[in-house]
N, C-alpha and C. Protein backbone atom coordinates (compact mmCIF):
# COMPACT_ATOMS: atom_id res chain seq x y z
N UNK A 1 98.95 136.30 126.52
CA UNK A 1 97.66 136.95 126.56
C UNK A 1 97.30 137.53 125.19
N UNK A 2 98.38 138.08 124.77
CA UNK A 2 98.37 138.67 123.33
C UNK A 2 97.66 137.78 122.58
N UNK A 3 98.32 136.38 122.08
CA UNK A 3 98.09 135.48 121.33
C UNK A 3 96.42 134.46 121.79
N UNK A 4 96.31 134.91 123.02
CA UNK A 4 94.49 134.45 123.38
C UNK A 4 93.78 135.35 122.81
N UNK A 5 94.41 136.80 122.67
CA UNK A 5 93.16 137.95 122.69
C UNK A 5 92.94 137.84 120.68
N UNK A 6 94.34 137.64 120.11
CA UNK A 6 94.11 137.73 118.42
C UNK A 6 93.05 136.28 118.16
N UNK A 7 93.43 135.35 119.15
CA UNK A 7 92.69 133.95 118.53
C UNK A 7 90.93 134.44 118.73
N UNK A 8 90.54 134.85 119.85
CA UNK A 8 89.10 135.36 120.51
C UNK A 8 88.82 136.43 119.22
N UNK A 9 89.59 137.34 118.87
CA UNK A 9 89.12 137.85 118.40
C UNK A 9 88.75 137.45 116.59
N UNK A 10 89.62 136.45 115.96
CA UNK A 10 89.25 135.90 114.80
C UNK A 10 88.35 134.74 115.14
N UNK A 11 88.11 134.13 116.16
CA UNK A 11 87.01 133.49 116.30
C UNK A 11 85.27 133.83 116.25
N UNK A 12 85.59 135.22 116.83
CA UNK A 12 84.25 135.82 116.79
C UNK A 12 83.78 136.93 115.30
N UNK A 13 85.21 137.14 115.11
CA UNK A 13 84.66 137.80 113.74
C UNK A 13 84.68 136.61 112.74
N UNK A 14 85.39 135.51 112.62
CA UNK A 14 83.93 134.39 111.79
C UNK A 14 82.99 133.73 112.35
N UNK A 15 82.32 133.97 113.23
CA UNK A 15 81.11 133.62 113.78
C UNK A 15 80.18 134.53 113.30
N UNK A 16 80.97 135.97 113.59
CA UNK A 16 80.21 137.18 112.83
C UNK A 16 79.39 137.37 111.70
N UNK A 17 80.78 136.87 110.62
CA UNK A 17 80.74 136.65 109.81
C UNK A 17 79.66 135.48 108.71
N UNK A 18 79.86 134.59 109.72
CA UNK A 18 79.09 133.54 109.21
C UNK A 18 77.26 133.88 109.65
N UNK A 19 77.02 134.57 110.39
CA UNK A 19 75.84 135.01 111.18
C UNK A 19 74.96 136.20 110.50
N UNK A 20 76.34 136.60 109.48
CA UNK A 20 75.86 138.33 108.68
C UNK A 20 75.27 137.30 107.58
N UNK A 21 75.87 136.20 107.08
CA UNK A 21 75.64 135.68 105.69
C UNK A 21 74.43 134.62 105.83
N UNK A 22 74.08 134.21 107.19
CA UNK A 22 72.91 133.45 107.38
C UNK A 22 71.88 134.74 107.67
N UNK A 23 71.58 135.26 107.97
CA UNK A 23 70.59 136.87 108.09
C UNK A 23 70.55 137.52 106.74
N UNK A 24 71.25 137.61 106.21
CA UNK A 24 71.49 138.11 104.96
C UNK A 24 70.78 137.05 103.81
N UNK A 25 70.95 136.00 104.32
CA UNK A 25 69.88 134.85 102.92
C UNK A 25 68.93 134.76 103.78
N UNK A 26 68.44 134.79 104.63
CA UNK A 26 67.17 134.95 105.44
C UNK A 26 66.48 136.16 104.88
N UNK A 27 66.83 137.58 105.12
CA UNK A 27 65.91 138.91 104.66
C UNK A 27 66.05 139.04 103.16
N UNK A 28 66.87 138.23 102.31
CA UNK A 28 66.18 138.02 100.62
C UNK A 28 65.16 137.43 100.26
N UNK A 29 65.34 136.21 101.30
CA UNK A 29 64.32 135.23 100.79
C UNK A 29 63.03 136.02 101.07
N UNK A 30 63.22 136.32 102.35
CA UNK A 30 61.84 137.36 102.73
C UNK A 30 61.23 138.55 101.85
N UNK A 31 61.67 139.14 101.53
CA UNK A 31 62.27 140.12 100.37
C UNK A 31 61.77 139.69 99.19
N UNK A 32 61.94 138.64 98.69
CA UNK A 32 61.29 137.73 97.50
C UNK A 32 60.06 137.23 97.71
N UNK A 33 59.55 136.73 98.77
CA UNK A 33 58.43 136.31 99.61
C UNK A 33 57.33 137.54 99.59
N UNK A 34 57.91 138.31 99.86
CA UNK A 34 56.93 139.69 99.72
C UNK A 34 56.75 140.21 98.50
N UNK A 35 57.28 140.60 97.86
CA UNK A 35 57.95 140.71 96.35
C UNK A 35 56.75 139.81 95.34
N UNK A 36 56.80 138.29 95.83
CA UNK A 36 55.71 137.67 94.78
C UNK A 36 54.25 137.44 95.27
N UNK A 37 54.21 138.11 96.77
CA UNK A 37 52.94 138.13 97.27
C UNK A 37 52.29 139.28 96.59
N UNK A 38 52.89 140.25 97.08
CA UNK A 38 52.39 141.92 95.92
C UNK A 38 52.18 141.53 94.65
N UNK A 39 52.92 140.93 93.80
CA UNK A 39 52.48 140.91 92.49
C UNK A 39 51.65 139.84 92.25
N UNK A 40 51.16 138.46 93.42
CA UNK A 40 50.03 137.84 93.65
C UNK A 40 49.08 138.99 93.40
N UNK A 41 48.85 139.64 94.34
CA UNK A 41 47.56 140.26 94.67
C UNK A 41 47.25 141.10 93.91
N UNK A 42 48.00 141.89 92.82
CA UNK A 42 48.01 142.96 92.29
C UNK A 42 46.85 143.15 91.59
N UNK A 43 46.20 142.02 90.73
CA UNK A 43 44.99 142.28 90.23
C UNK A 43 43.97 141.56 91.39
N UNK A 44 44.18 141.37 92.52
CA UNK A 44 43.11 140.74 93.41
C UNK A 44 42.85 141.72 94.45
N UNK A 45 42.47 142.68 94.39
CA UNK A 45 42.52 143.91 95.47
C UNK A 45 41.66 143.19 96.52
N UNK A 46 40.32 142.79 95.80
CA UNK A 46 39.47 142.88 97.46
C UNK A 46 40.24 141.34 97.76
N UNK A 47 40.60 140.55 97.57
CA UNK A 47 41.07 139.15 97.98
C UNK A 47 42.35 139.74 98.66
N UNK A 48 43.47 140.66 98.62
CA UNK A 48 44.12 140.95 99.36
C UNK A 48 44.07 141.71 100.79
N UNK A 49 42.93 142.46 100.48
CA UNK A 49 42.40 143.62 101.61
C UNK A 49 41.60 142.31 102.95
N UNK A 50 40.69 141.78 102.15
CA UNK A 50 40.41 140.52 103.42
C UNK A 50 41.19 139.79 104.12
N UNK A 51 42.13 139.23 103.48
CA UNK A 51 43.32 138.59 103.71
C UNK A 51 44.27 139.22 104.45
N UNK A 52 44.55 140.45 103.93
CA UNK A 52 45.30 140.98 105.01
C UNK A 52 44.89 141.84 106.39
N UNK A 53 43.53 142.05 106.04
CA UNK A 53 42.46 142.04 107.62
C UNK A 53 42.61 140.96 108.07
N UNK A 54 42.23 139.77 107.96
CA UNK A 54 42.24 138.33 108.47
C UNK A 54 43.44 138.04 109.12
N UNK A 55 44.66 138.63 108.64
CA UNK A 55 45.76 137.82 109.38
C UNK A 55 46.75 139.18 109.89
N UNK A 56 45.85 140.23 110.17
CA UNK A 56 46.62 141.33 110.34
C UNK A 56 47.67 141.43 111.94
N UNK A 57 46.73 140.37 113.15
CA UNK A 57 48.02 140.37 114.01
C UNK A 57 49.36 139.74 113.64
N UNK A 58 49.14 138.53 112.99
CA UNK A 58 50.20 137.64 112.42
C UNK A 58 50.84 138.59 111.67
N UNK A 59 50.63 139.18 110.60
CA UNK A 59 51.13 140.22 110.07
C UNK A 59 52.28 141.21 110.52
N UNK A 60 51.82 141.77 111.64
CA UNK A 60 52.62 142.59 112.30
C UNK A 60 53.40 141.66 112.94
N UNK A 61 53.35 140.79 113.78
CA UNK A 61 54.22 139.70 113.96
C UNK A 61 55.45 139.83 113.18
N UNK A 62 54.97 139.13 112.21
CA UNK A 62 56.08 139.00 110.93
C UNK A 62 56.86 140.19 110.90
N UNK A 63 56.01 141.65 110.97
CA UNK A 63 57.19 142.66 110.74
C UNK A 63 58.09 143.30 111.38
N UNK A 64 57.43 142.78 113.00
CA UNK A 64 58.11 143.14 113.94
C UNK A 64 59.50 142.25 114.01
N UNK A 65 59.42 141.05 113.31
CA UNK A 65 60.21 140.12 114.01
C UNK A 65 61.42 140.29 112.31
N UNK A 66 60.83 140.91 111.10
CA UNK A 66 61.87 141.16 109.89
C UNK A 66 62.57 142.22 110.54
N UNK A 67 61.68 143.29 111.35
CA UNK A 67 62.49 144.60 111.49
C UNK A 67 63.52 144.40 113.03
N UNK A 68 63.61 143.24 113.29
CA UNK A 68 64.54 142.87 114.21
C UNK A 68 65.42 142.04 113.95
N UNK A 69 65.20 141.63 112.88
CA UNK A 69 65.98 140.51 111.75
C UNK A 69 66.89 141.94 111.29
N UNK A 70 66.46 142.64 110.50
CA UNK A 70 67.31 143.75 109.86
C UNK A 70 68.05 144.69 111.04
N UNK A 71 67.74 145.05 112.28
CA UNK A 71 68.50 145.74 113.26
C UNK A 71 69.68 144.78 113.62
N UNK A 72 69.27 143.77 113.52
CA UNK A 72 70.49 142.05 114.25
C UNK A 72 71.79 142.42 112.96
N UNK A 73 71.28 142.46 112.27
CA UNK A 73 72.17 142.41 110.98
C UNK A 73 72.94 143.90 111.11
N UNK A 74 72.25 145.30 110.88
CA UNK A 74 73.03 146.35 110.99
C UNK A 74 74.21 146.16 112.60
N UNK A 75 73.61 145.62 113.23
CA UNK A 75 74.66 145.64 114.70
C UNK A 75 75.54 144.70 114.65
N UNK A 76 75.68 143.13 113.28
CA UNK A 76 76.71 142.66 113.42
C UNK A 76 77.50 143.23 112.57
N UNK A 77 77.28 143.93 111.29
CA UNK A 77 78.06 144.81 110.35
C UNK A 77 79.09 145.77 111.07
N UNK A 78 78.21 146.32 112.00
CA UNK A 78 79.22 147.14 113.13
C UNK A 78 80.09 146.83 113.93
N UNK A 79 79.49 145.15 114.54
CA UNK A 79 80.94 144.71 114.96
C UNK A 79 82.29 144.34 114.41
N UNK A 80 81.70 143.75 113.36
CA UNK A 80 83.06 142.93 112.07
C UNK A 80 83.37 144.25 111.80
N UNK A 81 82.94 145.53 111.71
CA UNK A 81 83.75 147.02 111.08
C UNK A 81 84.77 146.72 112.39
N UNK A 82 84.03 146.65 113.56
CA UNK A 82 84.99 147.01 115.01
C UNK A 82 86.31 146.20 114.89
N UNK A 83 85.55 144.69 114.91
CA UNK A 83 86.38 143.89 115.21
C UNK A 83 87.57 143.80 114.29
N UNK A 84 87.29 144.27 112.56
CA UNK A 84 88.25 144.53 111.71
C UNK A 84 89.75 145.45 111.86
N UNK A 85 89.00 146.42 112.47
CA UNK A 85 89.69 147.64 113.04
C UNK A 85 90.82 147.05 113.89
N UNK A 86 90.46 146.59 115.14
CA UNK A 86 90.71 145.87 116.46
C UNK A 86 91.96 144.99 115.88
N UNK A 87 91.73 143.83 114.83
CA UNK A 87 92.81 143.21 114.45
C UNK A 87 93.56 143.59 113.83
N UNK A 88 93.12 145.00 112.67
CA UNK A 88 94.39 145.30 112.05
C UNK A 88 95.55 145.87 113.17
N UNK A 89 94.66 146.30 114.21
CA UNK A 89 95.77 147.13 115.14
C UNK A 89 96.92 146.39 115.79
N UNK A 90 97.83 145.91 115.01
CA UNK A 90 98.85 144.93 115.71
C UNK A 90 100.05 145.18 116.28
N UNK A 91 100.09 146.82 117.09
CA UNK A 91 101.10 147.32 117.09
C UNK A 91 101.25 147.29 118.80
N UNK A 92 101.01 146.13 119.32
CA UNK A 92 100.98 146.05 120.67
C UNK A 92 99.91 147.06 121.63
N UNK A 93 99.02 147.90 121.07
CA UNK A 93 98.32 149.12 121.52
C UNK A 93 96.63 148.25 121.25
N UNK A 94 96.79 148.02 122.73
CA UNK A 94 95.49 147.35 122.89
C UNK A 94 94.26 148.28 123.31
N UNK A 95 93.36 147.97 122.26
CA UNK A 95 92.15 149.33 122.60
C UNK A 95 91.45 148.39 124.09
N UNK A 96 91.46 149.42 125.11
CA UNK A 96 91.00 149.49 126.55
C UNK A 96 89.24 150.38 126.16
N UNK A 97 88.18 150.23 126.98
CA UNK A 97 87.49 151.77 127.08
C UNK A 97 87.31 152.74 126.33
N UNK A 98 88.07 152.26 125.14
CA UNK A 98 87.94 153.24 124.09
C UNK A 98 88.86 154.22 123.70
N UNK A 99 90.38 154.06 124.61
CA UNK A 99 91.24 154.44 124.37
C UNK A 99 92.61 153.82 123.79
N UNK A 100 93.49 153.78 123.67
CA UNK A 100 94.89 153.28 123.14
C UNK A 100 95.52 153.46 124.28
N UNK A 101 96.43 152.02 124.54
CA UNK A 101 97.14 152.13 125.88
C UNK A 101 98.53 151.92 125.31
């Protein structure tokens, strides 16, 4: 059981892993995306103000769905902390509930 629970558990912390680093080049690119839109518009005030009236539900769209992009990411950081924890613990003391048995 031991040796199922260490394999489950390095399986999912590189899934983790691999999931932090695909989210993570996802909210740069975005990040950059926004980044050269602002300095698009910077001398185009009224061409930005229409534009971003014009597509203002899409808009929020987008930010709703970055600022759930960035919560996805803080909650897998927390697991790979967990799951890090979890594997160093190799002293037969399997965390239950939140306790040490």
């Amino acid at each position: 059981m031991r040796n199922n629970l260490d394999e489950i558990i390095k399986e999912r912390l590189e899934n983790r892993c691999l999931w932090r680093s695909y989210l993570g080049w996802r909210l740069t690119h975005k990040d950059l995306s926004n980044m050269a839109k602002k300095e698009f518009y910077k001398d185009k005030l009224f061409l930005g103000l229409i534009i971003k009236l014009y597509f203002l539900p899409y808009n929020l769209f987008k930010y709703f769905i970055y600022i759930s992009e960035r919560h996805r990411l803080d909650m897998i950081n927390k697991e790979i902390e967990i799951l890090n924890e979890f594997q160093i613990d190799k002293k037969d003391t399997k965390l239950l509930n939140g306790k040490k048995k």
